[in-house]
C-alpha atoms as a PDB file:
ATOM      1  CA  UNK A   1      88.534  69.670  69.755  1.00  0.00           C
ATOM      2  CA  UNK A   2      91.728  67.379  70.142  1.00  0.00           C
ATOM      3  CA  UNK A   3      91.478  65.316  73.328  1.00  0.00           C
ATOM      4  CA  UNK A   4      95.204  65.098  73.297  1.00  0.00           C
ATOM      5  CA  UNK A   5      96.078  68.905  73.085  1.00  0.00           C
ATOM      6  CA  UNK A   6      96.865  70.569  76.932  1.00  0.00           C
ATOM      7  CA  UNK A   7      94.247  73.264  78.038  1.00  0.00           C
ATOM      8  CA  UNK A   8      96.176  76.232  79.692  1.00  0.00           C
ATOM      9  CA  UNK A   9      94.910  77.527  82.835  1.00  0.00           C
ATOM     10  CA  UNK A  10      93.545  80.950  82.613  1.00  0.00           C
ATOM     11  CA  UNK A  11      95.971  83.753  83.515  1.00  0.00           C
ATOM     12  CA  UNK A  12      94.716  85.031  87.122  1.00  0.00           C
ATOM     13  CA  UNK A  13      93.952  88.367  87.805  1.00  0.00           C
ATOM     14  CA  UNK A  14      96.589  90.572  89.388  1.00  0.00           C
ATOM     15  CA  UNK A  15      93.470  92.449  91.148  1.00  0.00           C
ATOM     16  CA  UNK A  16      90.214  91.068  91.871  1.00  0.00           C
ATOM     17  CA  UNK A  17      87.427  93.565  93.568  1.00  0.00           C
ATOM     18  CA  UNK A  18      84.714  91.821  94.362  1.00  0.00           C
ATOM     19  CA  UNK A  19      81.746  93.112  95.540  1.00  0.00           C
ATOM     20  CA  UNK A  20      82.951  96.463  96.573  1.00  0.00           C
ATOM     21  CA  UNK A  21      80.959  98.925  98.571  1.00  0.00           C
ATOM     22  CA  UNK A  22      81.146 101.900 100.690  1.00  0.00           C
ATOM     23  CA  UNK A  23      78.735 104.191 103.037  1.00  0.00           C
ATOM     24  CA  UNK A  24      80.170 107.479 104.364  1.00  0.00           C
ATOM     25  CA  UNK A  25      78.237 108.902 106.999  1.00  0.00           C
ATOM     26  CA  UNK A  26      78.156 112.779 108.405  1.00  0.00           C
ATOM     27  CA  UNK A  27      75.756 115.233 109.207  1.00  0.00           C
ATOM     28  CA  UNK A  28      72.977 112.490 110.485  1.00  0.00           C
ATOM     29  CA  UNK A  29      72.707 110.638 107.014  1.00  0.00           C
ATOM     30  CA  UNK A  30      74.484 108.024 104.985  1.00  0.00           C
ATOM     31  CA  UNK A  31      76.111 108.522 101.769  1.00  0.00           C
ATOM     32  CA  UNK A  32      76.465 105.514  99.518  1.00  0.00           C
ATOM     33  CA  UNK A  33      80.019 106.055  97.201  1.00  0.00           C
ATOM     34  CA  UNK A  34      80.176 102.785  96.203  1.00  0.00           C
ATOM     35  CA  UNK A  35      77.826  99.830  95.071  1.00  0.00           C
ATOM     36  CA  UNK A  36      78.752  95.821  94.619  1.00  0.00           C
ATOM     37  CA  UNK A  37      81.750  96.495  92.387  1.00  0.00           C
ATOM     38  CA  UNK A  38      82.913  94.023  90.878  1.00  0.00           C
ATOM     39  CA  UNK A  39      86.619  94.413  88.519  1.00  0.00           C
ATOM     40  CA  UNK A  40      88.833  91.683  87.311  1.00  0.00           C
ATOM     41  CA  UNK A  41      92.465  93.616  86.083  1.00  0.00           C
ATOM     42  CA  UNK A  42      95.148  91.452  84.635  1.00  0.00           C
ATOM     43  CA  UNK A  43      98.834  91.159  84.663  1.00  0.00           C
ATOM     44  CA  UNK A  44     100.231  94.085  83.181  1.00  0.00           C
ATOM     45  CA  UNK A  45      96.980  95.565  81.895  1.00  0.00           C
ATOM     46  CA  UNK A  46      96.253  99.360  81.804  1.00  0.00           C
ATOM     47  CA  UNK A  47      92.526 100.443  83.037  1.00  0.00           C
ATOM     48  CA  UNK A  48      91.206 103.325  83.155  1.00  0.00           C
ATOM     49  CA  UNK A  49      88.020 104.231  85.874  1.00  0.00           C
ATOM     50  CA  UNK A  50      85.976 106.770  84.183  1.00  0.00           C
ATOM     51  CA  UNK A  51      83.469 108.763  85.325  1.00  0.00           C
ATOM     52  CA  UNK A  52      81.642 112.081  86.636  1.00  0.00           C
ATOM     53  CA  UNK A  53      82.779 113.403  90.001  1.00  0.00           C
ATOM     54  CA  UNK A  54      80.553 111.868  92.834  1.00  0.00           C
ATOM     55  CA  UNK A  55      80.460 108.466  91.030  1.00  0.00           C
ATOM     56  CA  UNK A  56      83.535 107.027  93.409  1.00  0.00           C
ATOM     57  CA  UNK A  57      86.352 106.393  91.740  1.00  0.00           C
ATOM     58  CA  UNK A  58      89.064 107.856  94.157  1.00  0.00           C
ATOM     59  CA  UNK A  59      87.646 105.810  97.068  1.00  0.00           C
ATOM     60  CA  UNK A  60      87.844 102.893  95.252  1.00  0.00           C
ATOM     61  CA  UNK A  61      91.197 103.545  94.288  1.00  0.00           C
ATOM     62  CA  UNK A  62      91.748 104.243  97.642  1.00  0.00           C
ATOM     63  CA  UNK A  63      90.164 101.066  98.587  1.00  0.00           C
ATOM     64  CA  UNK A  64      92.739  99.096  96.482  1.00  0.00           C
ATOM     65  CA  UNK A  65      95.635 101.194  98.026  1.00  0.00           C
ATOM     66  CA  UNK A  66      94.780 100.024 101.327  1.00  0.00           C
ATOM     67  CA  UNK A  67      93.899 103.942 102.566  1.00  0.00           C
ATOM     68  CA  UNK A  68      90.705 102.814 103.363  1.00  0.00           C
ATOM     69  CA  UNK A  69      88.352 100.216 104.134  1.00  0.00           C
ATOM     70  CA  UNK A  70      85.184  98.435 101.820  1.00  0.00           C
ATOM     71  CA  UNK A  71      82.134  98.122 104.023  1.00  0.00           C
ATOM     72  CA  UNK A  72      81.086  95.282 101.656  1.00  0.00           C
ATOM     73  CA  UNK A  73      83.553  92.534  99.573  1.00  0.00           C
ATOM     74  CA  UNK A  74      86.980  92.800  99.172  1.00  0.00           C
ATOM     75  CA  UNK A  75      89.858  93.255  97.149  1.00  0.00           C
ATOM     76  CA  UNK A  76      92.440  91.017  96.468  1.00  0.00           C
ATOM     77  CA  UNK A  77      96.492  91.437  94.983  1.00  0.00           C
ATOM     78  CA  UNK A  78      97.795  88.579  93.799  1.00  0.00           C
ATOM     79  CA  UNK A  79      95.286  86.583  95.482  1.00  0.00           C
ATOM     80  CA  UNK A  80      96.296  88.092  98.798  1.00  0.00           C
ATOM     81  CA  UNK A  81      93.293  90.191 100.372  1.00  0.00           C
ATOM     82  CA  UNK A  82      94.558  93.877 101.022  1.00  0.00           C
ATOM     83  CA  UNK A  83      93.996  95.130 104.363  1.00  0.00           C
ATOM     84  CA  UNK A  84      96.574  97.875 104.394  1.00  0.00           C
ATOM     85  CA  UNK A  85      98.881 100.173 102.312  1.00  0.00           C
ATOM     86  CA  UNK A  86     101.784  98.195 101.120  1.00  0.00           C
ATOM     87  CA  UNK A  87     104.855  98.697  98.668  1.00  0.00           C
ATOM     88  CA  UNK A  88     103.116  96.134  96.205  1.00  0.00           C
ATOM     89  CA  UNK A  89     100.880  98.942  95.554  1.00  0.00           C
ATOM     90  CA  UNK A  90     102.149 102.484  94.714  1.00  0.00           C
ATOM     91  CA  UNK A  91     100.245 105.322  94.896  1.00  0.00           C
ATOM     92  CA  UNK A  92     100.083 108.688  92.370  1.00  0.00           C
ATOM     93  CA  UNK A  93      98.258 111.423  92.974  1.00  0.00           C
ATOM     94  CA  UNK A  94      96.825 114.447  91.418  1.00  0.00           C
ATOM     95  CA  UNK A  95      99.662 116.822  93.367  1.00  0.00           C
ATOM     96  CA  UNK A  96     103.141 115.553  93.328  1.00  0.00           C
ATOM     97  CA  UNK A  97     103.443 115.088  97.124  1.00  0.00           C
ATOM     98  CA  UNK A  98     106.952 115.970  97.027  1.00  0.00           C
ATOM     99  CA  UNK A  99     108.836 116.572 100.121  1.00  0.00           C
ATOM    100  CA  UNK A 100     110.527 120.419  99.223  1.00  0.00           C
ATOM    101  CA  UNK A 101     113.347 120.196 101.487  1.00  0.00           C
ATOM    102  CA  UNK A 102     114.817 116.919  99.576  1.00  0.00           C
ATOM    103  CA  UNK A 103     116.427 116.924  95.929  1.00  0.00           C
ATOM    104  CA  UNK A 104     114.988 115.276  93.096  1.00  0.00           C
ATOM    105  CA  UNK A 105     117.011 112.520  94.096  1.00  0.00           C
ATOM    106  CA  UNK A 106     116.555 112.260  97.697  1.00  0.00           C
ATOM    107  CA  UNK A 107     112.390 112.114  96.799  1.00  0.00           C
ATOM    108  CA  UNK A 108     113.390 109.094  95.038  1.00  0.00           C
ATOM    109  CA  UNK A 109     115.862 107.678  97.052  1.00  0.00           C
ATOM    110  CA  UNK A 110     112.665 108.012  99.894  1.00  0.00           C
ATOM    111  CA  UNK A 111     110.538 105.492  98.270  1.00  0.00           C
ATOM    112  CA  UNK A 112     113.368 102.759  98.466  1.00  0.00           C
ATOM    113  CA  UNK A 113     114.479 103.670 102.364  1.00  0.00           C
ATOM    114  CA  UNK A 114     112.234 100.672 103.764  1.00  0.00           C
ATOM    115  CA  UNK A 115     113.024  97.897 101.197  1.00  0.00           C
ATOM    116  CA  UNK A 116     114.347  95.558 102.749  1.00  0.00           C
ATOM    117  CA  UNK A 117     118.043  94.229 101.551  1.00  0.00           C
ATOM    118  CA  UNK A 118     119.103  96.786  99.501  1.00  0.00           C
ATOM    119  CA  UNK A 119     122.130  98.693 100.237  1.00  0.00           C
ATOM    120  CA  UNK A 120     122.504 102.330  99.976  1.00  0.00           C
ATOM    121  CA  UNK A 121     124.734 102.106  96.458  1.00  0.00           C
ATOM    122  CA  UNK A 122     121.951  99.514  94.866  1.00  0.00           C
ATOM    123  CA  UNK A 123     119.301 102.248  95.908  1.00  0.00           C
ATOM    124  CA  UNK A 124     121.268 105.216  94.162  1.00  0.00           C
ATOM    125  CA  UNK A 125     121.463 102.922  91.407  1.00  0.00           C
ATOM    126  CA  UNK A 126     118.230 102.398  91.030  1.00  0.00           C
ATOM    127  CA  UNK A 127     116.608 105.811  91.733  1.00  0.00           C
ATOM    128  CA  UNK A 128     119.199 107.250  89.273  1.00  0.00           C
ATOM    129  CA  UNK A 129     117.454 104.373  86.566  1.00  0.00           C
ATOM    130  CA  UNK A 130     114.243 105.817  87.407  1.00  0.00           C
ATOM    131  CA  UNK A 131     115.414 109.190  86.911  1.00  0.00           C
ATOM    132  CA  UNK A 132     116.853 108.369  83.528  1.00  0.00           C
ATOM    133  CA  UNK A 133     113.317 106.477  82.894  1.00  0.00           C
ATOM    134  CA  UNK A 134     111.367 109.776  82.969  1.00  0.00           C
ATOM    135  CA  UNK A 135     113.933 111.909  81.591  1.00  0.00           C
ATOM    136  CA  UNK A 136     115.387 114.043  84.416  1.00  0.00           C
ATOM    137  CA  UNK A 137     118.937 112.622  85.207  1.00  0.00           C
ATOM    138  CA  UNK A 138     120.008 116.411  84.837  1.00  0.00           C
ATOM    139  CA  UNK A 139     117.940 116.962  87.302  1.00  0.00           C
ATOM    140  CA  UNK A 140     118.594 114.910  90.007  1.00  0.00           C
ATOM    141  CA  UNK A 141     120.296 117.774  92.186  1.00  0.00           C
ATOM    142  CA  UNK A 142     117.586 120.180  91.634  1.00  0.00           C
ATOM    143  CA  UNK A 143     114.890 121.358  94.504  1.00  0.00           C
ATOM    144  CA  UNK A 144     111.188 120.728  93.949  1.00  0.00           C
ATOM    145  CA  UNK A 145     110.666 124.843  93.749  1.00  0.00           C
ATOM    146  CA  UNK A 146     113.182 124.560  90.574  1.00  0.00           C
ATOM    147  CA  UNK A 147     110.864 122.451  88.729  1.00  0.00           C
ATOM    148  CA  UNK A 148     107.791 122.681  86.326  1.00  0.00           C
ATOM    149  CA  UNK A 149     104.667 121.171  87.423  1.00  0.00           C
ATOM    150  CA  UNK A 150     105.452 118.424  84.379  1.00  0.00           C
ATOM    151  CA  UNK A 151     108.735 117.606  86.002  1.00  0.00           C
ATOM    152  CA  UNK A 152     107.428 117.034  89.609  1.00  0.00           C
ATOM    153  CA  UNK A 153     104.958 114.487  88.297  1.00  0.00           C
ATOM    154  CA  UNK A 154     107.631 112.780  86.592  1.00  0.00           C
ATOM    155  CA  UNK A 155     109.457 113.101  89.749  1.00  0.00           C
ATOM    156  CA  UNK A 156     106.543 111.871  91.474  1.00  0.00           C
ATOM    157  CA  UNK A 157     106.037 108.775  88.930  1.00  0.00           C
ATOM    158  CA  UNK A 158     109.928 107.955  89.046  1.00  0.00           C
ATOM    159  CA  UNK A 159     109.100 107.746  93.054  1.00  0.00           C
ATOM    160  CA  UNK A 160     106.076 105.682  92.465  1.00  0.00           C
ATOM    161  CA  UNK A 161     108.417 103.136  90.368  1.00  0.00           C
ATOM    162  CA  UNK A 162     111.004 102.642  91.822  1.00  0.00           C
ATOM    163  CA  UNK A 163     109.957 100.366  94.202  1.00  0.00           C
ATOM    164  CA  UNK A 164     109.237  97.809  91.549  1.00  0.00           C
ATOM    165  CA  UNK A 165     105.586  97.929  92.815  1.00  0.00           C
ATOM    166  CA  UNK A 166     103.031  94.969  91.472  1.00  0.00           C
ATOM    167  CA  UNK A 167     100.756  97.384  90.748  1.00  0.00           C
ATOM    168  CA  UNK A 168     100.556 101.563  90.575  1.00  0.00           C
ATOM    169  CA  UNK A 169      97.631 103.830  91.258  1.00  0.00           C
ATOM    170  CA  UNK A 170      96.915 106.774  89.611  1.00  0.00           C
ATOM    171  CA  UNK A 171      94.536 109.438  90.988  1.00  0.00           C
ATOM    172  CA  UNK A 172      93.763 112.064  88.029  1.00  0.00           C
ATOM    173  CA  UNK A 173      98.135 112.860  88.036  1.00  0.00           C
ATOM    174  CA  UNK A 174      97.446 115.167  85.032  1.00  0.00           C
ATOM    175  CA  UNK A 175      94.656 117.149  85.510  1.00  0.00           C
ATOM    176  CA  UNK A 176      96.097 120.206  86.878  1.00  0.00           C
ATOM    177  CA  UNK A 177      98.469 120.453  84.142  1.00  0.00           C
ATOM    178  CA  UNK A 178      98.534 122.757  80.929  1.00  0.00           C
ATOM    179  CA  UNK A 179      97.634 121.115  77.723  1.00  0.00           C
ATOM    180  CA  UNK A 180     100.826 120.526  76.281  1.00  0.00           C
ATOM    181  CA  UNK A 181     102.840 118.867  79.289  1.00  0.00           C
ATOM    182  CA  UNK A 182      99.852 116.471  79.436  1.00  0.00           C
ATOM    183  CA  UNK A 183     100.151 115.621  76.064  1.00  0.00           C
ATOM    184  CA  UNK A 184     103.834 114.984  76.497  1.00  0.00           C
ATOM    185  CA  UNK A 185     103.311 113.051  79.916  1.00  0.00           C
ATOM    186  CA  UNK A 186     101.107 110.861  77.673  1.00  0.00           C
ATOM    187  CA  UNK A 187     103.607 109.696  75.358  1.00  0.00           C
ATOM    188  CA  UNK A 188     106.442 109.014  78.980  1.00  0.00           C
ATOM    189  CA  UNK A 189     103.533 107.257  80.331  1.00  0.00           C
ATOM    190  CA  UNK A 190     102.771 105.140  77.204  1.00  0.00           C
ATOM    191  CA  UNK A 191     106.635 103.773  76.741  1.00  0.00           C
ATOM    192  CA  UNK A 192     107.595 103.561  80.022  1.00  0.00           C
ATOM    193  CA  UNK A 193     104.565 101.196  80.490  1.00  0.00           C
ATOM    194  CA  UNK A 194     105.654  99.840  77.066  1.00  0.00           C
ATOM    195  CA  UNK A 195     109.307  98.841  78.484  1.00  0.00           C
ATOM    196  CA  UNK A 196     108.037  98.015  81.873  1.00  0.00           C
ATOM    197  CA  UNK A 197     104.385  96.568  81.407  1.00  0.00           C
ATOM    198  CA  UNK A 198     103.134  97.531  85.236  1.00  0.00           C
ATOM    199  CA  UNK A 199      99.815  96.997  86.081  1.00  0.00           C
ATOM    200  CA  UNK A 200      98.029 100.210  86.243  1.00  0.00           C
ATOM    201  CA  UNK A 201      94.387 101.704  87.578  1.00  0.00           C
ATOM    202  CA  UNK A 202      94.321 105.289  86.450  1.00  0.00           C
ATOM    203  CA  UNK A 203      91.630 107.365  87.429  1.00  0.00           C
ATOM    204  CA  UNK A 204      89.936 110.069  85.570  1.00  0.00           C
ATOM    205  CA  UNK A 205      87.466 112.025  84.600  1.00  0.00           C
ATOM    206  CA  UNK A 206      89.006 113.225  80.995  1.00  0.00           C
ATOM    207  CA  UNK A 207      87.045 110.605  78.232  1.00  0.00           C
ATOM    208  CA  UNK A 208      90.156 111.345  75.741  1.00  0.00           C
ATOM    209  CA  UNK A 209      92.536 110.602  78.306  1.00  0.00           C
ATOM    210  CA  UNK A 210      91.229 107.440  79.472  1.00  0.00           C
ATOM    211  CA  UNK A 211      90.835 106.359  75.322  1.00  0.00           C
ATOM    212  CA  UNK A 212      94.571 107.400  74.787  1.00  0.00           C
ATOM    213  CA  UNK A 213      95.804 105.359  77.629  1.00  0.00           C
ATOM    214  CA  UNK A 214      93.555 102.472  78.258  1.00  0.00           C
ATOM    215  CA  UNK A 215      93.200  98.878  77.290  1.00  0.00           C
ATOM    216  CA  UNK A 216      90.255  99.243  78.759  1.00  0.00           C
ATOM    217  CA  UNK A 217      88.042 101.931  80.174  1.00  0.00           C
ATOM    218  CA  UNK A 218      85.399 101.038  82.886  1.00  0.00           C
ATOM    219  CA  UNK A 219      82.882 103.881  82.901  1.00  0.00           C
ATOM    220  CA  UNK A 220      81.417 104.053  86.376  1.00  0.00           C
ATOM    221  CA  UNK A 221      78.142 105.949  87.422  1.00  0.00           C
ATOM    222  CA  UNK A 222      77.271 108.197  90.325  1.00  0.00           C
ATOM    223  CA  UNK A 223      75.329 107.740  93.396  1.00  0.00           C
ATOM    224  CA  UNK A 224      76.126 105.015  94.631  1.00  0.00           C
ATOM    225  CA  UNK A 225      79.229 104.405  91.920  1.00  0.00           C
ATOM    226  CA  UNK A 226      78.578 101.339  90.079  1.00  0.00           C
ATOM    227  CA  UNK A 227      80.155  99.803  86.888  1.00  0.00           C
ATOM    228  CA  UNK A 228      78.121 100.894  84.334  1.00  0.00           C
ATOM    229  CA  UNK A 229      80.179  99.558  80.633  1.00  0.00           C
ATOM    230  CA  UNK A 230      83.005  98.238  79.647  1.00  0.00           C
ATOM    231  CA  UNK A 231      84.846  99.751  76.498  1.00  0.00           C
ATOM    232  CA  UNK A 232      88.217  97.413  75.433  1.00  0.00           C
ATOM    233  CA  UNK A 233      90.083 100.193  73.417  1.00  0.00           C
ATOM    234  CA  UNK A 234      91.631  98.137  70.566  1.00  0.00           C
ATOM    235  CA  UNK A 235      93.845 101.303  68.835  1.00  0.00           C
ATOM    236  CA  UNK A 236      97.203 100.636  68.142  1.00  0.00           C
ATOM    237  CA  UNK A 237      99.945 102.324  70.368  1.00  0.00           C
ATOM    238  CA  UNK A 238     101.351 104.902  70.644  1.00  0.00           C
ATOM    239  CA  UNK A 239      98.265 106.886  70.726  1.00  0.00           C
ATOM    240  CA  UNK A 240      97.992 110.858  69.771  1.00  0.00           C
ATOM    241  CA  UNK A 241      95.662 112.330  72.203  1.00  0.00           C
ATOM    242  CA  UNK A 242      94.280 114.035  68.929  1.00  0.00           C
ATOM    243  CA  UNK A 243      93.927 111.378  66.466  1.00  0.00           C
ATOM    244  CA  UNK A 244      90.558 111.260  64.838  1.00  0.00           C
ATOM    245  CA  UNK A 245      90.505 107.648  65.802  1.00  0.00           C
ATOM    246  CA  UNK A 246      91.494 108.595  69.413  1.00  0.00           C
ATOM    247  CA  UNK A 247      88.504 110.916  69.221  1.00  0.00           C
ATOM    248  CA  UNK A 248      85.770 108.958  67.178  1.00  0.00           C
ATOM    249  CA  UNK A 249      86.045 106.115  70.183  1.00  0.00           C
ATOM    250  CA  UNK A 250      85.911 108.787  73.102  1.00  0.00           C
ATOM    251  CA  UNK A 251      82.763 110.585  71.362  1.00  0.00           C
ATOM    252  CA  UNK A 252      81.510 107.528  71.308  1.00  0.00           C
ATOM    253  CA  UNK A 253      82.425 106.827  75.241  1.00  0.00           C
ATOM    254  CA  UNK A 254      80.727 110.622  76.091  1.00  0.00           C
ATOM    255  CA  UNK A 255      77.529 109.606  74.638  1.00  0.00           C
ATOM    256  CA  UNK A 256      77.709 106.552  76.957  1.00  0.00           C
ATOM    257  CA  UNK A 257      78.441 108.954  79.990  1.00  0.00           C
ATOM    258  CA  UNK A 258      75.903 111.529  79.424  1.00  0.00           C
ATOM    259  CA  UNK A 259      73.266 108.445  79.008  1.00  0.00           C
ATOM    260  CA  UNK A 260      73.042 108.855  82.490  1.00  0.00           C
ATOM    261  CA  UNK A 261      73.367 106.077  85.482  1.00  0.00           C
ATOM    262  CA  UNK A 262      70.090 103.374  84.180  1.00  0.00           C
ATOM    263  CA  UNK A 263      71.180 101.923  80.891  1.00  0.00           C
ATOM    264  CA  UNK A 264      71.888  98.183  81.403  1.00  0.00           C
ATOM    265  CA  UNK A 265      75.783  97.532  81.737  1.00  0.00           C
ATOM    266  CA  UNK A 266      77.309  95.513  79.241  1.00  0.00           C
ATOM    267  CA  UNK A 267      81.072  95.297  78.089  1.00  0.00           C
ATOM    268  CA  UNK A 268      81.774  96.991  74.184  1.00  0.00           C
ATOM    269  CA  UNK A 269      84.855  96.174  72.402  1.00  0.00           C
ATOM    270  CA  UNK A 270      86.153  98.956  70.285  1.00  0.00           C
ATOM    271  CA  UNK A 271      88.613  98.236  67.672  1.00  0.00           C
END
């Protein structure tokens, strides 16, 4: 090694969970959801929680959004413990959340009401961005009962964006969707994260899914949810939700999952 040549400092994470872990209790007994979880994510990077139902993955997501509270650790945003929900964190969920008796653009225009120094012709101008982002600028003026169940979660993503949030949550936003508009919601999702590189948590359930949009997908196991592997999805983007590539890696992830919760956890790398 040169003596002379400068060392750079390692990039720091954009979330740190450390430690995580939750009880719920009901019915006289305790339920553990969660177990010392421990997740580095990095500026800009795309992970994907995977896993069985039961294994945790919402709460923890919901842990990071601030909707709830870790009995054990913490997580941290920029170095910042969270303690609450906060715009530096947006939320997605499986339904669209819309509010019906707004426009498209109004449920946009929501998200920016409490930002603090923007005007009302900055925040037209940038929900109508947003709206252009996801493809429904000809929409703006339409009702949520006008729209497909693709076009509210667009909707619904354009709301989570616009903001400019350091980080955005994603609980499952695609699984009640036909085939098709998931397919094409992958593609939106993979440019606009492209052209705006957003740090992104998706959770899931769908092994393909997580393979098509990771950089990395953290398989957790159920009861108590723990990190059980690593995969680092090396394909080259775009991805086709049914490449044989796409599909070789995710067979490869199923066999992992169906292993069940003992095997040792380790971190793969799949090229």
């Amino acid at each position: 090694m040169n003596p002379t040549r400068p060392i750079s400092a390692p990039t720091p994470s954009k979330l740190s969970l450390r430690g995580v872990g939750k009880s719920f209790r009901g019915r006289g007994r305790e339920i553990r959801a969660l177990e010392d979880v421990t997740l580095e994510v990095s500026e800009g990077e795309f992970v994907c929680l995977l896993g069985p139902s039961g294994c945790g993955k919402s709460t923890l997501l919901n842990i990071v959004a601030g909707l709830e509270k870790a009995d054990e650790g913490q997580v941290l945003c920029d170095g910042e413990p969270v303690l609450n929900p906060g715009r530096d964190r947006m939320m997605m969920f499986q339904e669209s959340a819309l509010f019906p008796w707004l426009d498209v653009l109004e449920n946009v225009l929501f998200s920016l009401r409490l930002k603090p120094g923007m005007k009302a012709a900055e925040r037209r101008e940038v929900a109508e961005f947003h709206l252009r982002l996801v493809g429904l600028e000809k929409f703006s003026r339409a009702f949520v009962h006008e729209l497909s169940g693709g076009m509210k979660q667009r909707v619904a993503l354009a709301r989570a964006l616009a903001p400019n949030p350091r980080v955005l949550l994603m609980d499952e936003p695609f699984a009640a969707l036909d085939a098709l508009t998931r397919e094409q919601l992958y593609g939106d999702l993979q440019r606009i994260w492209r052209d705006r590189r957003k740090t992104i948590l998706f959770v899931t359930h769908n092994v393909r899914e997580a393979v098509c949009l990771g950089d990395r997908v953290v398989l957790l196991s159920p009861h108590p949810g723990r990190i059980k592997r690593e995969f680092h999805i090396g394909l080259p983007r775009p991805r086709e939700i049914n490449s044989v590539e796409l599909a070789l890696q995710a067979t490869e992830i199923m066999g992992e999952l169906k292993a069940g919760p003992g095997a040792r956890t380790e971190e793969r790398r799949v090229a």
